[in-house]
PDB file of N, CA and C in Angstrom:
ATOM      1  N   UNK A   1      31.029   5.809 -14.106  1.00  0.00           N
ATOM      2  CA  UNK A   1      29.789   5.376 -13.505  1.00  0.00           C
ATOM      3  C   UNK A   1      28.971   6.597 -13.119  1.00  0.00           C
ATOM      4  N   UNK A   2      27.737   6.150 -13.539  1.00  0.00           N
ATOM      5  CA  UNK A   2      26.571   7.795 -13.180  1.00  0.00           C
ATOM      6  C   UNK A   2      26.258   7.363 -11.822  1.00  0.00           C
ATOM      7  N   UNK A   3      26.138   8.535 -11.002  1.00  0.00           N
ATOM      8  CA  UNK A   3      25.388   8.366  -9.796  1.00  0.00           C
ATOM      9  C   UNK A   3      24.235   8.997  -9.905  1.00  0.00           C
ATOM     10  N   UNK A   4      22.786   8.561  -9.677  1.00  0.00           N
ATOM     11  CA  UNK A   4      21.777   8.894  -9.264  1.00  0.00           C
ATOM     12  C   UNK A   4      21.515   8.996  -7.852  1.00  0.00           C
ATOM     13  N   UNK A   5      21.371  10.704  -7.170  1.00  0.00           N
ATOM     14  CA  UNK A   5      20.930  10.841  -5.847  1.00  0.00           C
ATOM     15  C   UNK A   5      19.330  11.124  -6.087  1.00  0.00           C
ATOM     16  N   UNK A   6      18.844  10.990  -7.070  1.00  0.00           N
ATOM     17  CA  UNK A   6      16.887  10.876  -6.897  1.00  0.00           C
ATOM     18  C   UNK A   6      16.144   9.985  -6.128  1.00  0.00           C
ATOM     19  N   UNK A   7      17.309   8.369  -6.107  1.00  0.00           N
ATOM     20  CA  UNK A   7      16.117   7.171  -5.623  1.00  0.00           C
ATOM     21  C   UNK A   7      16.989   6.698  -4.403  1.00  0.00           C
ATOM     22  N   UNK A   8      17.667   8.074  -3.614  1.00  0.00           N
ATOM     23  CA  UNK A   8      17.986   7.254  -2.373  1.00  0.00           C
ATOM     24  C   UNK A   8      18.605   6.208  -2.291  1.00  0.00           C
ATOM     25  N   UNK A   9      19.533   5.336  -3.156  1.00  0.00           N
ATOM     26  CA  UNK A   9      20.040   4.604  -2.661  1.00  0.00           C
ATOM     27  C   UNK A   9      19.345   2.894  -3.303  1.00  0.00           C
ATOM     28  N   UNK A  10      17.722   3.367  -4.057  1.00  0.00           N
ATOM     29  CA  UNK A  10      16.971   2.230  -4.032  1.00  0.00           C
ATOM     30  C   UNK A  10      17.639   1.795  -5.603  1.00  0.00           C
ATOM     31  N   UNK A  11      17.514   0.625  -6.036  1.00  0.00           N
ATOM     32  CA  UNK A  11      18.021   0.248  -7.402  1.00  0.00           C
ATOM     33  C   UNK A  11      17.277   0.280  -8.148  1.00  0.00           C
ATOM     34  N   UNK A  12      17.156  -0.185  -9.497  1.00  0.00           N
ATOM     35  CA  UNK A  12      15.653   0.037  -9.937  1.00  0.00           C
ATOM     36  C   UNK A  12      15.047  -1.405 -10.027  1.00  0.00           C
ATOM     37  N   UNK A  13      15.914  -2.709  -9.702  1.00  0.00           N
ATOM     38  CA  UNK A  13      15.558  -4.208  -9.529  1.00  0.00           C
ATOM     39  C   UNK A  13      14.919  -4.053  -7.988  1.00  0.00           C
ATOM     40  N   UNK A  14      15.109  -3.123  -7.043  1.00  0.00           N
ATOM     41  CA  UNK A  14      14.140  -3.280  -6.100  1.00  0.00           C
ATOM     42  C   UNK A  14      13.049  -2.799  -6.259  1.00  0.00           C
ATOM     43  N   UNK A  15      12.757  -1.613  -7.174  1.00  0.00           N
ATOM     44  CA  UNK A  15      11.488  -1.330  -7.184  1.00  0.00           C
ATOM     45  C   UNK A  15      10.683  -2.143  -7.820  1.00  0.00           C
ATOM     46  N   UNK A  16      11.062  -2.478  -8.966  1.00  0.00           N
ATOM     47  CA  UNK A  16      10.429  -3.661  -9.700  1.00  0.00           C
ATOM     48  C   UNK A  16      10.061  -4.583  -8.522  1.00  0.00           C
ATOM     49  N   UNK A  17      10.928  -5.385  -7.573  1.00  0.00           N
ATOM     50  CA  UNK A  17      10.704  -6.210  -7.003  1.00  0.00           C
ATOM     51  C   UNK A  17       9.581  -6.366  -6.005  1.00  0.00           C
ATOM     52  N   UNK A  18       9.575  -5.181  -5.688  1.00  0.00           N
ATOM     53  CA  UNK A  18       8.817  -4.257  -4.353  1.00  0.00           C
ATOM     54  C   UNK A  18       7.249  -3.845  -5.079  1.00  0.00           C
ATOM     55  N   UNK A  19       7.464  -3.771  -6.201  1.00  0.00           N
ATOM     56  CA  UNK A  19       6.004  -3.784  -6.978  1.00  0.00           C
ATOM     57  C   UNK A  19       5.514  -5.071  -7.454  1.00  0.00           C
ATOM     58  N   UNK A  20       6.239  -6.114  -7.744  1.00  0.00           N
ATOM     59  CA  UNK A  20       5.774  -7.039  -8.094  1.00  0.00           C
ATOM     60  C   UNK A  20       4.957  -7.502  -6.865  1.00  0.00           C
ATOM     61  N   UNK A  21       5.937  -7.557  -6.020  1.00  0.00           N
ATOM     62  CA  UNK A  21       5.339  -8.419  -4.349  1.00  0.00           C
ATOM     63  C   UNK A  21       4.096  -7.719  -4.037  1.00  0.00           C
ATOM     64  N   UNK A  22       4.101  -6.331  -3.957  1.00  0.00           N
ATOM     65  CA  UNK A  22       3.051  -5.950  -3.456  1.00  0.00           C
ATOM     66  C   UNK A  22       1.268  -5.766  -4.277  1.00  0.00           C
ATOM     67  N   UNK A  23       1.795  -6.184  -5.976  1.00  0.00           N
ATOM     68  CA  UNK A  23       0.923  -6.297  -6.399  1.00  0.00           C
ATOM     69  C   UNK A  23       0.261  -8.085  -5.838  1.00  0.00           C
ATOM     70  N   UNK A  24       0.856  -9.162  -5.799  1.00  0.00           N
ATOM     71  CA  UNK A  24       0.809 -10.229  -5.517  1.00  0.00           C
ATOM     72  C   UNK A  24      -0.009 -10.412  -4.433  1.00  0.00           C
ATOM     73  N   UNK A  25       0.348  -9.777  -3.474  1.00  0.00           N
ATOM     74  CA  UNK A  25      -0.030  -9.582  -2.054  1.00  0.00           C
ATOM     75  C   UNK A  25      -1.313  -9.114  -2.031  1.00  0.00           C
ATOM     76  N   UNK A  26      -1.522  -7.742  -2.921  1.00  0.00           N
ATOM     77  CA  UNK A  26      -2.775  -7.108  -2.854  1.00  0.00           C
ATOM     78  C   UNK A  26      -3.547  -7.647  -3.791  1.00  0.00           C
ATOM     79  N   UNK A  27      -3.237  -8.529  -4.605  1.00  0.00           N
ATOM     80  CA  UNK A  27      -4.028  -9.597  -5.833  1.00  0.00           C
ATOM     81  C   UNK A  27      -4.496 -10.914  -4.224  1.00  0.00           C
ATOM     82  N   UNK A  28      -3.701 -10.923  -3.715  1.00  0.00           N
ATOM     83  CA  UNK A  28      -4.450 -12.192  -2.859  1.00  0.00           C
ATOM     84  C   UNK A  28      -5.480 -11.607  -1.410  1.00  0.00           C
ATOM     85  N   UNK A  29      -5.082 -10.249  -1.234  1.00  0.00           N
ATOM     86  CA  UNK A  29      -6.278  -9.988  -0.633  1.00  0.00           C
ATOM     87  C   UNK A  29      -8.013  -9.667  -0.610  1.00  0.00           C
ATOM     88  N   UNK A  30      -7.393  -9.265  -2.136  1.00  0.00           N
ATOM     89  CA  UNK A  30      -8.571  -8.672  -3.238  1.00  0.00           C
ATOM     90  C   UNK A  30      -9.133  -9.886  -3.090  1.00  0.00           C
ATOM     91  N   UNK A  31      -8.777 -11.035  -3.313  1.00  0.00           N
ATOM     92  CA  UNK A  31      -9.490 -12.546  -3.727  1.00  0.00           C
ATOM     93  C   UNK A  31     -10.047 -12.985  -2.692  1.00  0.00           C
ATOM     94  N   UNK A  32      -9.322 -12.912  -1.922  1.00  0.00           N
ATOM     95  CA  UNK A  32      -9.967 -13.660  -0.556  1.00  0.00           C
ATOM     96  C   UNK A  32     -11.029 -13.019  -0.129  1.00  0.00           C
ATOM     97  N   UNK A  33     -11.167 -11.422  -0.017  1.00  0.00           N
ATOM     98  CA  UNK A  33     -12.050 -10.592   0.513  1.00  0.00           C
ATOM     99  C   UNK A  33     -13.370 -10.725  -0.451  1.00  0.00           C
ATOM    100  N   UNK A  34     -13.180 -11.054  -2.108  1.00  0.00           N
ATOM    101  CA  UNK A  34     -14.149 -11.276  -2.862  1.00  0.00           C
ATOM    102  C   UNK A  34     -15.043 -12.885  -3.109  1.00  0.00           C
ATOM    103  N   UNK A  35     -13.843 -13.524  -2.439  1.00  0.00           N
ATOM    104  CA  UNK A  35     -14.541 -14.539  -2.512  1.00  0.00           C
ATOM    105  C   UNK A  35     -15.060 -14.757  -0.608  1.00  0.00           C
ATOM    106  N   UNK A  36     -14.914 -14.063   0.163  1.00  0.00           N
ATOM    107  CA  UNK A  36     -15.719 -14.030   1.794  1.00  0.00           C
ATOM    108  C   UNK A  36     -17.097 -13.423   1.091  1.00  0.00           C
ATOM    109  N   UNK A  37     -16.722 -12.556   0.396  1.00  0.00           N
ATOM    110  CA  UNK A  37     -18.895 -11.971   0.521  1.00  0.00           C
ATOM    111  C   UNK A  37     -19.580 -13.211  -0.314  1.00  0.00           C
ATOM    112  N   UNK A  38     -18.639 -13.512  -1.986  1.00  0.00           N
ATOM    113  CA  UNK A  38     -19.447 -14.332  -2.350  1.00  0.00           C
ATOM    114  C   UNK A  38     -20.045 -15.613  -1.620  1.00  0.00           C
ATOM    115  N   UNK A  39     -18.588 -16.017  -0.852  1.00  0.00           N
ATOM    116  CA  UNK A  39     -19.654 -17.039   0.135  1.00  0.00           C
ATOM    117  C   UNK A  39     -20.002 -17.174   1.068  1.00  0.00           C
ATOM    118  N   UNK A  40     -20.707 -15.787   1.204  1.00  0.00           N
ATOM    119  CA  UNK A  40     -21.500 -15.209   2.828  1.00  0.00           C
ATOM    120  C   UNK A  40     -22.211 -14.819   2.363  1.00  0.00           C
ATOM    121  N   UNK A  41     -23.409 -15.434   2.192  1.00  0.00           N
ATOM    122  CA  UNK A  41     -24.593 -14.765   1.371  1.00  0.00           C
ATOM    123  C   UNK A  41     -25.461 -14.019   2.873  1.00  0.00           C
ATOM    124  N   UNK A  42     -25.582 -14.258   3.462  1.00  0.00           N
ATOM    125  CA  UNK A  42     -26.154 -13.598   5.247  1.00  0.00           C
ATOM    126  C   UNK A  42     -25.093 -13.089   5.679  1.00  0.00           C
ATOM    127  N   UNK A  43     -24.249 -12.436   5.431  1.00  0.00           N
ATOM    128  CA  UNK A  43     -23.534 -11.500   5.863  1.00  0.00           C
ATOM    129  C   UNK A  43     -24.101 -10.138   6.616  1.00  0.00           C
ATOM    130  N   UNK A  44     -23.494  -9.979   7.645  1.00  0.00           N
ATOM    131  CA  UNK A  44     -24.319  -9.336   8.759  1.00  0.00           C
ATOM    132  C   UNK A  44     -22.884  -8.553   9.400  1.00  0.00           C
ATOM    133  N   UNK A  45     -23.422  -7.707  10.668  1.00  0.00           N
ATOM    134  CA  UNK A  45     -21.995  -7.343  11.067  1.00  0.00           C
ATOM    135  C   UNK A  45     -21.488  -8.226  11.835  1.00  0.00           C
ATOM    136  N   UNK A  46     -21.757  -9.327  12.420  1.00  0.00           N
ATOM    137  CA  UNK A  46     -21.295  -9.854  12.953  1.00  0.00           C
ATOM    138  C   UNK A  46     -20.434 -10.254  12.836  1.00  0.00           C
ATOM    139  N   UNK A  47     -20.523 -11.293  11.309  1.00  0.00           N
ATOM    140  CA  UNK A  47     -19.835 -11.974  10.449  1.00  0.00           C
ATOM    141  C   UNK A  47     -18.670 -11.404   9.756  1.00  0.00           C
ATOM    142  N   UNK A  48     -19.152  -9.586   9.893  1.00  0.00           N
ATOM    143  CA  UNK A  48     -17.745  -9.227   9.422  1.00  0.00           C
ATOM    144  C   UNK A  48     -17.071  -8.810  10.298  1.00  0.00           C
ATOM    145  N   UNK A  49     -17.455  -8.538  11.528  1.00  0.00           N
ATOM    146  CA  UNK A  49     -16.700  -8.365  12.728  1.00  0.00           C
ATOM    147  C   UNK A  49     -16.069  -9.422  13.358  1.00  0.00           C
ATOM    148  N   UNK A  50     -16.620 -10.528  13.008  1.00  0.00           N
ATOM    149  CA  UNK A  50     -15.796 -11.207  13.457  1.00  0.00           C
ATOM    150  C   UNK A  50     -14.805 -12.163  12.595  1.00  0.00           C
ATOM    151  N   UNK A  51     -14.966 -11.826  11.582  1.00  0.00           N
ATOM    152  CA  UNK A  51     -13.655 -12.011  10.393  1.00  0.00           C
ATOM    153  C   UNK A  51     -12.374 -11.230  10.672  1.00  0.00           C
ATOM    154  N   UNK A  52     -12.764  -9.805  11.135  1.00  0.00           N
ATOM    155  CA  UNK A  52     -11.559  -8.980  11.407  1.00  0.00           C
ATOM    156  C   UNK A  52     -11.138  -8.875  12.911  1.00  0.00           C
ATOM    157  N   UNK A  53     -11.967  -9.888  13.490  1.00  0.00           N
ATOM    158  CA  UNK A  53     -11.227  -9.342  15.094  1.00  0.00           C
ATOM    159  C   UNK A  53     -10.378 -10.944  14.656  1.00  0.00           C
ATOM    160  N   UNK A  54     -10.360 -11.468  14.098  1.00  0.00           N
ATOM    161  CA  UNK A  54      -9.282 -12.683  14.333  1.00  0.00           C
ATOM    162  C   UNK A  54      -7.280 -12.468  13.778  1.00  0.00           C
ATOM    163  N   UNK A  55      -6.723 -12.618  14.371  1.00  0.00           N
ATOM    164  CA  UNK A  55      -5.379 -12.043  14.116  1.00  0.00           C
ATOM    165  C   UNK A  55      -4.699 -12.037  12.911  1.00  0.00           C
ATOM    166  N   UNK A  56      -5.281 -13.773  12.765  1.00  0.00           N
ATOM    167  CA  UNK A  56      -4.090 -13.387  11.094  1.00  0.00           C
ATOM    168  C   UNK A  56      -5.050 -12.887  10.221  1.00  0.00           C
ATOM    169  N   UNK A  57      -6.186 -12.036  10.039  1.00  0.00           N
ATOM    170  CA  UNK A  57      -7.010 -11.247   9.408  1.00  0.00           C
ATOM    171  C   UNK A  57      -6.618 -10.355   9.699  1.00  0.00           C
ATOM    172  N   UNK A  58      -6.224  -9.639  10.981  1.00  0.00           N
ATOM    173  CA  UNK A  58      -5.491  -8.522  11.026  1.00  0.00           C
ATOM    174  C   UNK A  58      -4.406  -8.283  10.108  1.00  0.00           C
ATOM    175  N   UNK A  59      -3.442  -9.802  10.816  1.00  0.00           N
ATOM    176  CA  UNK A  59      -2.313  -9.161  10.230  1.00  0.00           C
ATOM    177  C   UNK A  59      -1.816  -9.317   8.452  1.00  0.00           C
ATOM    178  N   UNK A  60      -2.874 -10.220   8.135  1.00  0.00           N
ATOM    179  CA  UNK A  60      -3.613 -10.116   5.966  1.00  0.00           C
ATOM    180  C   UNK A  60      -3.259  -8.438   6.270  1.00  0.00           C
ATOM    181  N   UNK A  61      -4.576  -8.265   6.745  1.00  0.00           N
ATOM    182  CA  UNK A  61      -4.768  -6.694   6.142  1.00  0.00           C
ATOM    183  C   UNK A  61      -3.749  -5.665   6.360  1.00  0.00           C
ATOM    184  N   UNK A  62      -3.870  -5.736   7.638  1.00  0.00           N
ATOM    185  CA  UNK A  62      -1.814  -5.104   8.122  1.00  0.00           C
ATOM    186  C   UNK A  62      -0.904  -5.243   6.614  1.00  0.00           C
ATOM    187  N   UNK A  63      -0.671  -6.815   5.890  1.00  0.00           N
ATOM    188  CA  UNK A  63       0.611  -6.459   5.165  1.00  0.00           C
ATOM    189  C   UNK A  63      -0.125  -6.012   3.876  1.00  0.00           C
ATOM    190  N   UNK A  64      -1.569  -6.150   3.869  1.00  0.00           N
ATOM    191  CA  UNK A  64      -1.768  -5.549   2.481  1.00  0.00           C
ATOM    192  C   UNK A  64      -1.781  -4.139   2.471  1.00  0.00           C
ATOM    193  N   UNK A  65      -2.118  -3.188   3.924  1.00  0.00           N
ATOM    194  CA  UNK A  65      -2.310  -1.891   4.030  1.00  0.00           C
ATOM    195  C   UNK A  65      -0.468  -1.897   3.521  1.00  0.00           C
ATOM    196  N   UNK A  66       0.441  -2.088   4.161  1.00  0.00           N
ATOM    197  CA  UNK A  66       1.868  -1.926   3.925  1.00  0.00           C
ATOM    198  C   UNK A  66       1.601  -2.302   2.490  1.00  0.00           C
ATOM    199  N   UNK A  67       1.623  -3.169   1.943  1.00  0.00           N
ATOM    200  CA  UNK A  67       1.788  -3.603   0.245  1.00  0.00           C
ATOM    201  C   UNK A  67       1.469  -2.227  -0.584  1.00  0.00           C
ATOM    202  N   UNK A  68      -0.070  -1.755   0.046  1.00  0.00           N
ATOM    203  CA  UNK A  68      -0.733  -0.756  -1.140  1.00  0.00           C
ATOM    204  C   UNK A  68       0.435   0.671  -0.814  1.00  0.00           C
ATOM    205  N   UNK A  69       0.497   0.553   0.656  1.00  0.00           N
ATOM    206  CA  UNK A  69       1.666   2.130   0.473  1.00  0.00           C
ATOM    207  C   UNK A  69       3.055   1.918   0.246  1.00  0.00           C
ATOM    208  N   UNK A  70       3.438   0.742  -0.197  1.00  0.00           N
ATOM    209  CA  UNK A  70       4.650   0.779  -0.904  1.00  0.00           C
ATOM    210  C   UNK A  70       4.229   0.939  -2.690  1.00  0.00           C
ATOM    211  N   UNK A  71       3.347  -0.083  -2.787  1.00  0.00           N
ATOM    212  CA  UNK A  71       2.674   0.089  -3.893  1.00  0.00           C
ATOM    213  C   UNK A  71       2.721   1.388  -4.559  1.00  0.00           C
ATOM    214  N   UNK A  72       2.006   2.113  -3.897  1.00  0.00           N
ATOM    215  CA  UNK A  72       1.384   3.866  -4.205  1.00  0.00           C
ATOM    216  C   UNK A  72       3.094   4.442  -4.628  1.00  0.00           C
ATOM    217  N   UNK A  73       3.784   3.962  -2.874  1.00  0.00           N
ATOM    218  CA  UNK A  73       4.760   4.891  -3.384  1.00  0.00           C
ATOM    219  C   UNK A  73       5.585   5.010  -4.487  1.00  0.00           C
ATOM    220  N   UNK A  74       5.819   3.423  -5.037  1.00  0.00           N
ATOM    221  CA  UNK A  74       6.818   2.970  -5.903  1.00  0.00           C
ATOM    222  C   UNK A  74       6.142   3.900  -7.668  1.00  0.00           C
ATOM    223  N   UNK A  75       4.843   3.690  -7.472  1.00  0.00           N
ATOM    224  CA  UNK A  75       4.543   3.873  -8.556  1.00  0.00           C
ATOM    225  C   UNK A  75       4.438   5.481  -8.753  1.00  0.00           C
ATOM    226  N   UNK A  76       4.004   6.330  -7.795  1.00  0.00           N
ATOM    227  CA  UNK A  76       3.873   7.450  -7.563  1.00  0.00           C
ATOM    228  C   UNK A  76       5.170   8.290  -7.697  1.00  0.00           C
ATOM    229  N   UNK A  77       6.271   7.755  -7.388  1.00  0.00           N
ATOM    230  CA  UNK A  77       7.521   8.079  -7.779  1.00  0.00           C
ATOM    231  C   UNK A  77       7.904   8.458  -8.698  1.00  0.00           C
ATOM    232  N   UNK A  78       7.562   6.948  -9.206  1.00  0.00           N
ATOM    233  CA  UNK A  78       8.177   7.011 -10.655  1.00  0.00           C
ATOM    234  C   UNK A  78       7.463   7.609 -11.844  1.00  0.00           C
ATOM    235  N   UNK A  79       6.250   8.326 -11.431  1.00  0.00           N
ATOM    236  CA  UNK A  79       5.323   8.846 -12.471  1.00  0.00           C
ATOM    237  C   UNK A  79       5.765  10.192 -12.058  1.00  0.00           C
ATOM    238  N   UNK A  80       6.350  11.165 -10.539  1.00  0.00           N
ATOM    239  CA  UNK A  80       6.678  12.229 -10.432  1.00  0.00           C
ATOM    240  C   UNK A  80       8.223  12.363 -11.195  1.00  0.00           C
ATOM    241  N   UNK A  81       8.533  11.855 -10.738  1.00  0.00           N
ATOM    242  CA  UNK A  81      10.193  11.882 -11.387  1.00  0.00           C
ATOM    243  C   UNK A  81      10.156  11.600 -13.099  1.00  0.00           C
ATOM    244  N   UNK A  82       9.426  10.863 -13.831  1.00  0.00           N
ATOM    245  CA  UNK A  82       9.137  10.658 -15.088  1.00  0.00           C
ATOM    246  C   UNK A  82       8.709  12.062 -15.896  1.00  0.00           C
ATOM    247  N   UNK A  83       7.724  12.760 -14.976  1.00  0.00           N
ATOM    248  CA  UNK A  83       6.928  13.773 -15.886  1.00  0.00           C
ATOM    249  C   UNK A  83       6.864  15.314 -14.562  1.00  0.00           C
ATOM    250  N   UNK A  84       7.321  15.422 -14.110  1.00  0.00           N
ATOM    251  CA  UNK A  84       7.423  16.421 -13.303  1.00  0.00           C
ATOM    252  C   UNK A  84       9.009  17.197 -13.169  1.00  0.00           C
ATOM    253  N   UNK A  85       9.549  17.646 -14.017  1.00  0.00           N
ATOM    254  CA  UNK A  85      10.872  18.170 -14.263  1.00  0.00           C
ATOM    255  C   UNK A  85      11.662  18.859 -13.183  1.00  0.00           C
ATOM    256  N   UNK A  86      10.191  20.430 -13.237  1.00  0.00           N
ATOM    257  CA  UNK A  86      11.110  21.011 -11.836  1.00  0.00           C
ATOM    258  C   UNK A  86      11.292  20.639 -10.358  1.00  0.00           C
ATOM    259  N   UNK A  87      12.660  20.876 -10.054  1.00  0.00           N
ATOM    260  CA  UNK A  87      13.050  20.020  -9.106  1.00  0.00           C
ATOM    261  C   UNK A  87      12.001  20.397  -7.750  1.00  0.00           C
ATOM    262  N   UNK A  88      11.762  21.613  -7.405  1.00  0.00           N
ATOM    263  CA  UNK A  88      11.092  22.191  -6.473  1.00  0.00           C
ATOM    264  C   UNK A  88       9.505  21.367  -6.705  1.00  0.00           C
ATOM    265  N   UNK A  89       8.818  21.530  -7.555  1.00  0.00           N
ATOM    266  CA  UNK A  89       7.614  20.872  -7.770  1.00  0.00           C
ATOM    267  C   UNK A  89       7.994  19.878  -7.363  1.00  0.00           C
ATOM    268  N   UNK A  90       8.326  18.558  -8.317  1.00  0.00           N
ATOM    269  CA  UNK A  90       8.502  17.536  -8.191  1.00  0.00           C
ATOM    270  C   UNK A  90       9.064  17.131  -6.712  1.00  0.00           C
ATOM    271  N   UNK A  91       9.517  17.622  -5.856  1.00  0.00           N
ATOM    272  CA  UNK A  91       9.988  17.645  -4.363  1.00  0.00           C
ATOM    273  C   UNK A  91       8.779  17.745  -3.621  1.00  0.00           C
ATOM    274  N   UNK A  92       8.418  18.727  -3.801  1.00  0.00           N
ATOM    275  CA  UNK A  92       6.819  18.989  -3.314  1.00  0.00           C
ATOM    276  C   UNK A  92       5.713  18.157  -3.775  1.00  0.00           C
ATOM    277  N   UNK A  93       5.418  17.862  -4.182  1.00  0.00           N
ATOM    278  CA  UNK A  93       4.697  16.990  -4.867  1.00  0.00           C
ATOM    279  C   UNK A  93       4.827  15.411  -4.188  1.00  0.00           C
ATOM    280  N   UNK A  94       6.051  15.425  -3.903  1.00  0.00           N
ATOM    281  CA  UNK A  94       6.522  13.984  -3.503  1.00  0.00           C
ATOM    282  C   UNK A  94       6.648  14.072  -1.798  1.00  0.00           C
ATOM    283  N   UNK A  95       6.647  15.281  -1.404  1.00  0.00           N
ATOM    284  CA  UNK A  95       6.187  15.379   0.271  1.00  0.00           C
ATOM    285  C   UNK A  95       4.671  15.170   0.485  1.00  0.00           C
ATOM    286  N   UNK A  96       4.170  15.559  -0.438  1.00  0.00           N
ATOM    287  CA  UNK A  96       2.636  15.770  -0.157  1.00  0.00           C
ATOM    288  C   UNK A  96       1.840  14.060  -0.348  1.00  0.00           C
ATOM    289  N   UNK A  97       2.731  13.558  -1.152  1.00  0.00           N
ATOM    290  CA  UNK A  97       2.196  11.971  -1.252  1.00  0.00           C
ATOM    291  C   UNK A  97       2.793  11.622  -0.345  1.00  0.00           C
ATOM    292  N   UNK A  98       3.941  11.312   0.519  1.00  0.00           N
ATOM    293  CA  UNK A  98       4.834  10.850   1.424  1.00  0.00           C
ATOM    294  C   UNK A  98       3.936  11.368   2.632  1.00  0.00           C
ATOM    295  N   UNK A  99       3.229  12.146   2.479  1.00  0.00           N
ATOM    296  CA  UNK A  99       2.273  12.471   3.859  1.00  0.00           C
ATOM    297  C   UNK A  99       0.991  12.026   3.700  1.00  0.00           C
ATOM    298  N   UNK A 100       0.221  11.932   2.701  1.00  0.00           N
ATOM    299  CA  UNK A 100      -0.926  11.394   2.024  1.00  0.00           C
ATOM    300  C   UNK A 100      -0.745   9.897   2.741  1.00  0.00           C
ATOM    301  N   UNK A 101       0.359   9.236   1.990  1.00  0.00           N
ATOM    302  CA  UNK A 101       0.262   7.518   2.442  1.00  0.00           C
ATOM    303  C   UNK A 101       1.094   7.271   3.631  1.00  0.00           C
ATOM    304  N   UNK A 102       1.215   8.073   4.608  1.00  0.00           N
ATOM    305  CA  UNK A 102       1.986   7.839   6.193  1.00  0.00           C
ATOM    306  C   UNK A 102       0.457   8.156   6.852  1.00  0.00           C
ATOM    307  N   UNK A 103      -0.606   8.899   6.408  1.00  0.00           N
ATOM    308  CA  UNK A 103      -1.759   9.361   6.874  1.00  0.00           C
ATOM    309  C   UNK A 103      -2.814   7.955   7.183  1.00  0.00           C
ATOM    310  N   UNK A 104      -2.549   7.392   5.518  1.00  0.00           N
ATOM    311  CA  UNK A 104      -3.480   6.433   5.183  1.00  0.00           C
ATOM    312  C   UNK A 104      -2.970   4.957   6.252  1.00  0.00           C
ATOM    313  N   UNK A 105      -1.775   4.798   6.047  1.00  0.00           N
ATOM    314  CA  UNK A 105      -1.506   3.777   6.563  1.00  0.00           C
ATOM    315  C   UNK A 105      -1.048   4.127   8.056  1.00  0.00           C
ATOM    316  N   UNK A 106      -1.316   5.042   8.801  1.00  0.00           N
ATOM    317  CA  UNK A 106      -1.424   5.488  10.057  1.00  0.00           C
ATOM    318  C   UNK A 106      -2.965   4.698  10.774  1.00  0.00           C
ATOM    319  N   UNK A 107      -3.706   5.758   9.817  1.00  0.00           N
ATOM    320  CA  UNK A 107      -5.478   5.293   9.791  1.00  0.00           C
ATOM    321  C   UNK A 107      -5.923   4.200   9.658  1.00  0.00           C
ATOM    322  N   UNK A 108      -5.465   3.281   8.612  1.00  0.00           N
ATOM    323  CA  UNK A 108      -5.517   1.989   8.572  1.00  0.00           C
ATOM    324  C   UNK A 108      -4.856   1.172   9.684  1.00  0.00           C
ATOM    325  N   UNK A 109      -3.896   1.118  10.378  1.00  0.00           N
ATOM    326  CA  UNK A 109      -3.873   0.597  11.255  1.00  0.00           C
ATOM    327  C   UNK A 109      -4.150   0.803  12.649  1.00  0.00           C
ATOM    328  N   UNK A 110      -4.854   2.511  13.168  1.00  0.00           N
ATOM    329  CA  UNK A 110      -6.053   2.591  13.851  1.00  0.00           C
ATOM    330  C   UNK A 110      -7.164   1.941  13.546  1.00  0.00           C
ATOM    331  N   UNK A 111      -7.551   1.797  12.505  1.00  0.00           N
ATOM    332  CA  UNK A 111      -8.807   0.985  12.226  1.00  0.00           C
ATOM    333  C   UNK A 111      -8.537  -0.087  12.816  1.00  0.00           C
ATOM    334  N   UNK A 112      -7.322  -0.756  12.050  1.00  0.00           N
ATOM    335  CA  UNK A 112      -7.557  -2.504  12.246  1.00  0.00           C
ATOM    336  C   UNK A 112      -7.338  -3.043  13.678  1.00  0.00           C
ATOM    337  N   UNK A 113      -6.373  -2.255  14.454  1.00  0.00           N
ATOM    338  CA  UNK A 113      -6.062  -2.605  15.467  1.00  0.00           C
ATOM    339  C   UNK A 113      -6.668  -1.837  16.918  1.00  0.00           C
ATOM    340  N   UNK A 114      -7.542  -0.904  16.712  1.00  0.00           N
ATOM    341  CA  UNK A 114      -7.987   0.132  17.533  1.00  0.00           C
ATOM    342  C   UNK A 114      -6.923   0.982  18.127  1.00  0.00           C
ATOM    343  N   UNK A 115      -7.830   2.063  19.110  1.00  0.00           N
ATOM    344  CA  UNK A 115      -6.872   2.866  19.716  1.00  0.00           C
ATOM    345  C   UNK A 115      -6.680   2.895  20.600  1.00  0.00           C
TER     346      UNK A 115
END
C-alpha cells in the first residue's frame, strides 16, 4: 500500500465530495442573488440592506463564503500539486493561498456580520 503524506490525511472521494457540495451551494447562491436584482427593479440601499441584515441571509452567505474557500482550496491544491514539482515552491505557493483565503474569508465575515 502507497502512502501519500501530500493531502493530509484527505482522500481523494472527499475532495471530489467537498467540490461537488460547494459548487452546489455556490450555484444556489449565485441564483438567488441573480434572481433578487432581477426582481428588484427599484433596488435602492435599503432594499439591499435590508436583505442582508436578516439572519438566514447572513448565514446563505456565511456558508457560501465557507463553500468558495473550500472551493478555492480544493481546486487550488490540486492544480499546485499537479504542475508545481518543486517541493519548496509548491509549499510556498500553497502557504501563500492558505493565507490569501483565511484573509478573504476572515473579511467576509467582518463584512457580513460587523465588527
Amino acid at each position: 500500500m502507497v502512502t501519500n503524506i501530500t493531502n493530509f490525511g484527505r482522500s481523494g472521494l472527499s475532495d471530489w465530495l467537498l467540490q461537488r457540495v460547494s459548487a452546489v451551494i455556490l450555484a444556489l447562491y449565485s441564483l438567488f442573488i441573480v434572481g433578487f436584482l432581477l426582481f428588484s427593479p427599484g433596488l435602492d440601499y435599503a432594499a439591499w440592506s435590508g436583505l442582508f441584515a436578516q439572519t438566514w441571509m447572513r448565514i446563505f452567505s456565511l456558508l457560501a463564503f465557507i463553500s468558495l474557500a473550500a472551493h478555492a482550496w480544493v481546486g487550488l491544491w490540486t492544480v499546485t500539486t499537479d504542475y508545481l514539482k518543486p517541493t519548496g515552491i509548491r509549499i510556498g505557493t500553497q502557504l501563500i493561498i492558505i493565507l490569501a483565503i483565511f484573509v478573504f474569508l476572515v473579511w467576509g465575515i467582518t463584512v457580513l456580520w460587523g465588527a
